[in-house]
C-alpha atoms as a PDB file:
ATOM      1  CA  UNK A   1    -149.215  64.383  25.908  1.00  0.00           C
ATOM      2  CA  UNK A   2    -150.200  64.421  22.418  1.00  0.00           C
ATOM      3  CA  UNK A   3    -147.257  62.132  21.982  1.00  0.00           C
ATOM      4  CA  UNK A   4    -148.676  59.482  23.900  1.00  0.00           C
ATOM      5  CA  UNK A   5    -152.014  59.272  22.601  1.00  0.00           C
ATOM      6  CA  UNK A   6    -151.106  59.069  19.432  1.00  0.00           C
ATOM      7  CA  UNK A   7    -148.670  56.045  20.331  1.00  0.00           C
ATOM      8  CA  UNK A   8    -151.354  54.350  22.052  1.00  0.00           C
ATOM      9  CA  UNK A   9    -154.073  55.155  18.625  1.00  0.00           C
ATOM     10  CA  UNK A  10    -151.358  53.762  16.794  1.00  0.00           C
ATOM     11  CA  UNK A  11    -151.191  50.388  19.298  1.00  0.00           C
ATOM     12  CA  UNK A  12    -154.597  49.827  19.139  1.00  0.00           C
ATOM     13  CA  UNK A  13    -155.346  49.948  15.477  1.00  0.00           C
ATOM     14  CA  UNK A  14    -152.101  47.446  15.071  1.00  0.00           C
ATOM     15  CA  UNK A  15    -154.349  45.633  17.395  1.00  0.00           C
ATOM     16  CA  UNK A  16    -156.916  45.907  16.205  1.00  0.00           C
ATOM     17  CA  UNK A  17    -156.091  44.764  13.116  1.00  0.00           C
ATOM     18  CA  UNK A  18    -153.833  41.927  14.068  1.00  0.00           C
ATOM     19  CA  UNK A  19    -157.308  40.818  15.705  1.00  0.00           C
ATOM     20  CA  UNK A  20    -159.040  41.001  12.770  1.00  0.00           C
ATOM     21  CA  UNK A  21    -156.979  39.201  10.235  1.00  0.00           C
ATOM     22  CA  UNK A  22    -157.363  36.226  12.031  1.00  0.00           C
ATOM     23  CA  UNK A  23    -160.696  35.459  11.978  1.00  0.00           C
ATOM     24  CA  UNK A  24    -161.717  32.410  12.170  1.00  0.00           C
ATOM     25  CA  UNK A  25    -163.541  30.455  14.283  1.00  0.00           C
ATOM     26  CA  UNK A  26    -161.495  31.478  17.382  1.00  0.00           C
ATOM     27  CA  UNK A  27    -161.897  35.076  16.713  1.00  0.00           C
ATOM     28  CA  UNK A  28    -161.102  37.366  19.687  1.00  0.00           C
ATOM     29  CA  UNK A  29    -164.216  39.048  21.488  1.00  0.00           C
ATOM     30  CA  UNK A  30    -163.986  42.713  20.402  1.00  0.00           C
ATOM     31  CA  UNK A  31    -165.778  44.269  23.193  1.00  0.00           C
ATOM     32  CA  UNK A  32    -163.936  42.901  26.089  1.00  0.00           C
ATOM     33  CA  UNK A  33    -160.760  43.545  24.368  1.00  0.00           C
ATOM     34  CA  UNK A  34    -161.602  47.324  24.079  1.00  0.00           C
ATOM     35  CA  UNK A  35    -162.925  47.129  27.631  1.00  0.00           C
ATOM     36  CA  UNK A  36    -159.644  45.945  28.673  1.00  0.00           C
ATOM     37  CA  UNK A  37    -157.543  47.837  26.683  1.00  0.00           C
ATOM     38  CA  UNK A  38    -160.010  51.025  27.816  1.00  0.00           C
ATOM     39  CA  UNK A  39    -158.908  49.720  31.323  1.00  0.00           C
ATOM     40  CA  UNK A  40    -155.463  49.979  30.729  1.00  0.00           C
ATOM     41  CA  UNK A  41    -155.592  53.093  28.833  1.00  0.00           C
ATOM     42  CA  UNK A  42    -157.325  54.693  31.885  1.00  0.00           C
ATOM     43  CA  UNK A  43    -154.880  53.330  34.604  1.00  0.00           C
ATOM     44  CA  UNK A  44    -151.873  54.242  32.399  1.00  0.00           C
ATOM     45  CA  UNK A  45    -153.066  58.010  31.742  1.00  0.00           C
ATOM     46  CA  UNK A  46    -154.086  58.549  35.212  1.00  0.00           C
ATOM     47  CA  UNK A  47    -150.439  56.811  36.603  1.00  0.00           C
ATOM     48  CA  UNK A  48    -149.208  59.491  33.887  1.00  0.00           C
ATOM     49  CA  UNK A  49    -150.887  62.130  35.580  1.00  0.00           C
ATOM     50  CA  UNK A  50    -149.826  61.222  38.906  1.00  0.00           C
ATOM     51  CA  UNK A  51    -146.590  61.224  37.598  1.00  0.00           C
ATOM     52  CA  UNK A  52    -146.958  64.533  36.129  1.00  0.00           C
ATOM     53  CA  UNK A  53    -148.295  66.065  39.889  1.00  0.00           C
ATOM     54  CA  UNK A  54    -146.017  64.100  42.114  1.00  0.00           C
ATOM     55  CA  UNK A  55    -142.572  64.546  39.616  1.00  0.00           C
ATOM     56  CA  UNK A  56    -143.059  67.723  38.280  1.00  0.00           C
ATOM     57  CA  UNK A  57    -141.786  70.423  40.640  1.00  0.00           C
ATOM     58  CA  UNK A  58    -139.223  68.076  41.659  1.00  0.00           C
ATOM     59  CA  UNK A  59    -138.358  67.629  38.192  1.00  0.00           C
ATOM     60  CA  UNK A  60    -138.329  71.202  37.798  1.00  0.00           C
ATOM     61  CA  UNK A  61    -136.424  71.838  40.352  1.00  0.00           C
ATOM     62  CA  UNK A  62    -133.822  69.609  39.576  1.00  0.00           C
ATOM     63  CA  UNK A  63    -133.750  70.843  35.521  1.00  0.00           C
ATOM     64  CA  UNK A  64    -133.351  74.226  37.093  1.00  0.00           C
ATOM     65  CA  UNK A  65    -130.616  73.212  39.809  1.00  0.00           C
ATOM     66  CA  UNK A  66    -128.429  71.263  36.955  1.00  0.00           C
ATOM     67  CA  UNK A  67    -129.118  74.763  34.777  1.00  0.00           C
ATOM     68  CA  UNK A  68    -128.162  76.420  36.886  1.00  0.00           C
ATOM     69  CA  UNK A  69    -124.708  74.587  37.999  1.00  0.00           C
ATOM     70  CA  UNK A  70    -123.731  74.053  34.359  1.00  0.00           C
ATOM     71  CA  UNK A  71    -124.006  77.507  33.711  1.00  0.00           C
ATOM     72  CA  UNK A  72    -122.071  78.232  36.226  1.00  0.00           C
ATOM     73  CA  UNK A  73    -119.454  75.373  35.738  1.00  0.00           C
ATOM     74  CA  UNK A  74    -119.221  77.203  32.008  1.00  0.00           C
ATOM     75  CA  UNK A  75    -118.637  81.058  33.972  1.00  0.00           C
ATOM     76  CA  UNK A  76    -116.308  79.205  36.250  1.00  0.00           C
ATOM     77  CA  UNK A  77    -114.472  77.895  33.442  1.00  0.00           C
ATOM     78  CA  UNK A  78    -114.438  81.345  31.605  1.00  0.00           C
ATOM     79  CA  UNK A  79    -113.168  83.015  34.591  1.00  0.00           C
ATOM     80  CA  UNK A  80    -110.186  80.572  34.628  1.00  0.00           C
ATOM     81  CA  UNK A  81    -109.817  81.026  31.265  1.00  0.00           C
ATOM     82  CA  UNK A  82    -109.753  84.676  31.456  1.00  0.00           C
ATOM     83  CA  UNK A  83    -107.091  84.215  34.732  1.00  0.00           C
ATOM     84  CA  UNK A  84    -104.695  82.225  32.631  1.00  0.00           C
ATOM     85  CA  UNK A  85    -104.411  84.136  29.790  1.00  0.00           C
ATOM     86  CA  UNK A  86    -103.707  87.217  32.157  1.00  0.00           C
ATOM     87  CA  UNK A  87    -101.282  85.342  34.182  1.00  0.00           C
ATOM     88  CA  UNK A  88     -99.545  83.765  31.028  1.00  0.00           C
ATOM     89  CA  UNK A  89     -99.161  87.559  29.840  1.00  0.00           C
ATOM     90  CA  UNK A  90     -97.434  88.653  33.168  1.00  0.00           C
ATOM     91  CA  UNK A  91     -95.566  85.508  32.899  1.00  0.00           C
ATOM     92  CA  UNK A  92     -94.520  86.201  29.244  1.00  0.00           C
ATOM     93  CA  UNK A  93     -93.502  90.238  30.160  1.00  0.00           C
ATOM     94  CA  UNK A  94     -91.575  88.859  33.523  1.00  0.00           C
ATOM     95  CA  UNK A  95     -89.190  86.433  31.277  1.00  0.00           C
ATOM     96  CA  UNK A  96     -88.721  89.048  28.663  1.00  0.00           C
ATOM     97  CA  UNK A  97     -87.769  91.368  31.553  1.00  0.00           C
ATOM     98  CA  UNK A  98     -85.200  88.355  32.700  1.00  0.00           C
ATOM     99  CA  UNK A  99     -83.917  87.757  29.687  1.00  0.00           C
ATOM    100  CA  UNK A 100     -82.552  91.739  29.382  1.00  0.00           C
ATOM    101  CA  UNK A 101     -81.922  90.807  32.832  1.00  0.00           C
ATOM    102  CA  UNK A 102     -79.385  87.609  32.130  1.00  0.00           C
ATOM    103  CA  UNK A 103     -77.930  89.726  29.205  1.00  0.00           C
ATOM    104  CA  UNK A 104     -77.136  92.327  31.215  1.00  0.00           C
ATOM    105  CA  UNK A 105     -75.781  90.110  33.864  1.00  0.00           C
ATOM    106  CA  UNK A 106     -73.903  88.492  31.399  1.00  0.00           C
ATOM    107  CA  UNK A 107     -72.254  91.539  29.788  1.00  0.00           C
ATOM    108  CA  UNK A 108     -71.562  92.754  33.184  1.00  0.00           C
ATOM    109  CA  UNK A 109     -70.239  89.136  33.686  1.00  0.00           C
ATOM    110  CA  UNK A 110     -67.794  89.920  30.815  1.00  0.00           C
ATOM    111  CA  UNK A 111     -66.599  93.002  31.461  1.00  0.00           C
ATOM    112  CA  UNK A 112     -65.924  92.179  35.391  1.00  0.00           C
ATOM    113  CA  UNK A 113     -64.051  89.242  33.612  1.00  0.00           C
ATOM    114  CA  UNK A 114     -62.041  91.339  31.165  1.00  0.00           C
ATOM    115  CA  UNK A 115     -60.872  94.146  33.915  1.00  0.00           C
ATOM    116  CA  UNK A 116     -59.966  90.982  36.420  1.00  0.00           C
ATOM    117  CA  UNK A 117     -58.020  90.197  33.287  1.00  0.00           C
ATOM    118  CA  UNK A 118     -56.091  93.028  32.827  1.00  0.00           C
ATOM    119  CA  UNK A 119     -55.429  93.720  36.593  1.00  0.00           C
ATOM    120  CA  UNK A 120     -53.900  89.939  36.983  1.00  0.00           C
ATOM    121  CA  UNK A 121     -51.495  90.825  33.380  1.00  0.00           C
ATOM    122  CA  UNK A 122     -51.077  94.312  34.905  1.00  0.00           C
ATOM    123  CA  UNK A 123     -50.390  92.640  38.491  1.00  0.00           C
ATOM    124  CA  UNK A 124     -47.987  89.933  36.885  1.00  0.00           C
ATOM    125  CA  UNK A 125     -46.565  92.828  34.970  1.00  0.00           C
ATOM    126  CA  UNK A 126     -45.438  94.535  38.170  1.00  0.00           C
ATOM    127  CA  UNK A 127     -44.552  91.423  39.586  1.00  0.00           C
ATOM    128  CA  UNK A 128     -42.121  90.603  37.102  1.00  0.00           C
ATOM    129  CA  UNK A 129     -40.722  94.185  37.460  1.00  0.00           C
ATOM    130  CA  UNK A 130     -40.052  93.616  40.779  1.00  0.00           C
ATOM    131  CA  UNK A 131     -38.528  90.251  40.465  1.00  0.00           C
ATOM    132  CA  UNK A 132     -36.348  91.798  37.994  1.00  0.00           C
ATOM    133  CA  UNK A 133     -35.356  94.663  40.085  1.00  0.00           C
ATOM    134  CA  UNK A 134     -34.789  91.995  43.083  1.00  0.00           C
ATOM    135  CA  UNK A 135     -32.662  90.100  40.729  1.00  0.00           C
ATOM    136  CA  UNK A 136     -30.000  92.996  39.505  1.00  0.00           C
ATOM    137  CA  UNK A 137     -30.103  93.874  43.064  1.00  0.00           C
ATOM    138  CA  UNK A 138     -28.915  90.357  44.246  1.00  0.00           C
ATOM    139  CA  UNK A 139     -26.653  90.110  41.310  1.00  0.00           C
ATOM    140  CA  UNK A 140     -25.233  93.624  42.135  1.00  0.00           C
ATOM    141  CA  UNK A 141     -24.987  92.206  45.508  1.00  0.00           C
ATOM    142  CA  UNK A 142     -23.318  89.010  44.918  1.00  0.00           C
ATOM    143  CA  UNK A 143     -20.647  90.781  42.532  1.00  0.00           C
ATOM    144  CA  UNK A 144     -19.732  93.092  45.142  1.00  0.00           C
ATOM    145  CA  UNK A 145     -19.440  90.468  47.618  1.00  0.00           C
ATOM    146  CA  UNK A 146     -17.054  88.418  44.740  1.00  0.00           C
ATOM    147  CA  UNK A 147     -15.054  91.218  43.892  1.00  0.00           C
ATOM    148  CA  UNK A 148     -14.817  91.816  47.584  1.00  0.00           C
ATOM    149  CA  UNK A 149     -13.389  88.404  48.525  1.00  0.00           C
ATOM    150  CA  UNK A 150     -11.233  88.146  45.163  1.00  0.00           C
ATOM    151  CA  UNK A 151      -9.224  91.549  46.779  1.00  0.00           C
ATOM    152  CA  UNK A 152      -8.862  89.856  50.455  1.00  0.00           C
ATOM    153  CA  UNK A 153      -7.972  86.660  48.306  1.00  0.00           C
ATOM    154  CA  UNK A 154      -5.439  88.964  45.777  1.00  0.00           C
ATOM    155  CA  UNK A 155      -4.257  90.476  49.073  1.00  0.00           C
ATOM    156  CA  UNK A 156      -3.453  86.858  50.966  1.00  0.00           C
ATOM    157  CA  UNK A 157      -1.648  85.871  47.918  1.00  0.00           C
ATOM    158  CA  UNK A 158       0.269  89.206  47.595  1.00  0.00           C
ATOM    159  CA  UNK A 159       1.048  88.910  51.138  1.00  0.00           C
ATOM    160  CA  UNK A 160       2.245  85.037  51.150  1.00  0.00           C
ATOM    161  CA  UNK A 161       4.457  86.580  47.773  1.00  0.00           C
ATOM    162  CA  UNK A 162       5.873  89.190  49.947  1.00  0.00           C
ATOM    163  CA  UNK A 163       6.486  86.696  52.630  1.00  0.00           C
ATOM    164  CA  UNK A 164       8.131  84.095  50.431  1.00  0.00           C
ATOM    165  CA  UNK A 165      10.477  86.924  48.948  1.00  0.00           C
ATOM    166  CA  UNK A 166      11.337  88.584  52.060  1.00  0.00           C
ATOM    167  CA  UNK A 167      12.014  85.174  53.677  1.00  0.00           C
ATOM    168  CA  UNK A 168      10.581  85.826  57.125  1.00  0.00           C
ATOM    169  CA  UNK A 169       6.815  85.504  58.363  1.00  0.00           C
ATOM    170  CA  UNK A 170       5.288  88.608  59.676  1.00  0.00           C
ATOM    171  CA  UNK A 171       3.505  88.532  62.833  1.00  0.00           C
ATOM    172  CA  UNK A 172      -0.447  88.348  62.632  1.00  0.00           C
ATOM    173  CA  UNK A 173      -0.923  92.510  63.757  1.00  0.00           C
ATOM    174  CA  UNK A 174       1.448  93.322  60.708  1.00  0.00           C
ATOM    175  CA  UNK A 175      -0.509  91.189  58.831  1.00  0.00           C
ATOM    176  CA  UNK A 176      -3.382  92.679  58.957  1.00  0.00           C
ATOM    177  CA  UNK A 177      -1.922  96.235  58.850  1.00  0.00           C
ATOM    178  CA  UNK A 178      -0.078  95.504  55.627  1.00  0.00           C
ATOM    179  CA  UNK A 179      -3.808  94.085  54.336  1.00  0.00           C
ATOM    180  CA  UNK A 180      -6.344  97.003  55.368  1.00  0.00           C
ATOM    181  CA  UNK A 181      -3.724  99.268  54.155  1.00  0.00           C
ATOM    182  CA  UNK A 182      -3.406  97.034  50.852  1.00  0.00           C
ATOM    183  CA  UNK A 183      -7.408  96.822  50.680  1.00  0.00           C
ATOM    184  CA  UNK A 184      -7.876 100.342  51.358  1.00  0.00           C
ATOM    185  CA  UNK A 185      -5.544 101.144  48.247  1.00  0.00           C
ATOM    186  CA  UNK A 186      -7.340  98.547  45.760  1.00  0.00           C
ATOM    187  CA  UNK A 187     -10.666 100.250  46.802  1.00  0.00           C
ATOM    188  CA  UNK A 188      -8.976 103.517  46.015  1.00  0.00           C
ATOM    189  CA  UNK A 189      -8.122 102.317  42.657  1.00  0.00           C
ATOM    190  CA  UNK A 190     -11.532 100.519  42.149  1.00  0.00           C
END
């Protein structure tokens, strides 16, 4: 309030002055210009005051109100603040707990890896062992089954010798007498 009267003091001696230096022949009548101005003066402070009754609990009311909601914006905004850090903590202790996790897992991974390793050279180990055995077995197999025919074949050509030098063909039951008995006798001897 004291801020407006002194504005308007300060108006009227500028006008007051400005009045003044004129002079002249045209000068300004004083008294109806500080009637007027006393007019306006009056009107203004009691539109001011009207103001001041109508506007002020409103006013009030709304300074409060927005008070009131930026304080609480700023608590919100603390609280949020507070809830972040906090969850950025469990978040930070949760992927140091999986990253022990994904070692382990990996070491795990690794040895898992390694004993599949060995089993498959162990596995191809025995495999080959076997395919060896099979193999001495077939070739033990086949050589008896060679050294087998080579005696019925020694025998056929003993007995087509004996046949030639006696000079007559035997009949096919002597035949194969004289050859079981002749194969019986080589396996004796073998």
């Amino acid at each position: 309030m004291k801020k407006v009267l002194t504005a308007l003091s300060i108006g009227l001696m500028s006008f007051a002055a400005h009045a003044s230096a004129e002079g002249g022949e045209h000068a300004p009548d004083m008294h109806a210009l500080w009637k007027n101005f006393g007019y306006r003066a009056v009107v203004f402070v009691l539109l001011v005051v009207i103001l001041v009754k109508v506007a002020k609990k409103p006013l009030l009311e709304f300074l409060d109100k927005r008070t009131a909601d930026i304080e609480k914006a700023i608590k919100d905004a603390q609280d949020a603040a507070e809830k972040a850090k906090a969850e950025l903590a469990e978040y930070e202790i949760k992927m140091k707990g999986f990253e022990k996790d994904l070692e382990t897992m990996k070491e795990n991974s690794l040895k898992a890896a390694e004993a599949e390793k060995a089993m498959i050279l162990e596995d191809a180990a025995k495999q080959a062992e076997k395919l060896k055995s099979f193999a001495e077995h077939l070739i033990d197999s086949e050589l008896k089954r060679a050294k087998v025919q080579l005696k019925k074949d020694a025998v056929m050509a003993a007995i087509s010798a004996a046949e030639a030098k006696i000079g007559r063909e035997l009949d096919a039951d002597k035949q194969k007498k004289l050859l079981d008995e002749y194969v019986k006798k080589i396996e004796v001897a073998g």
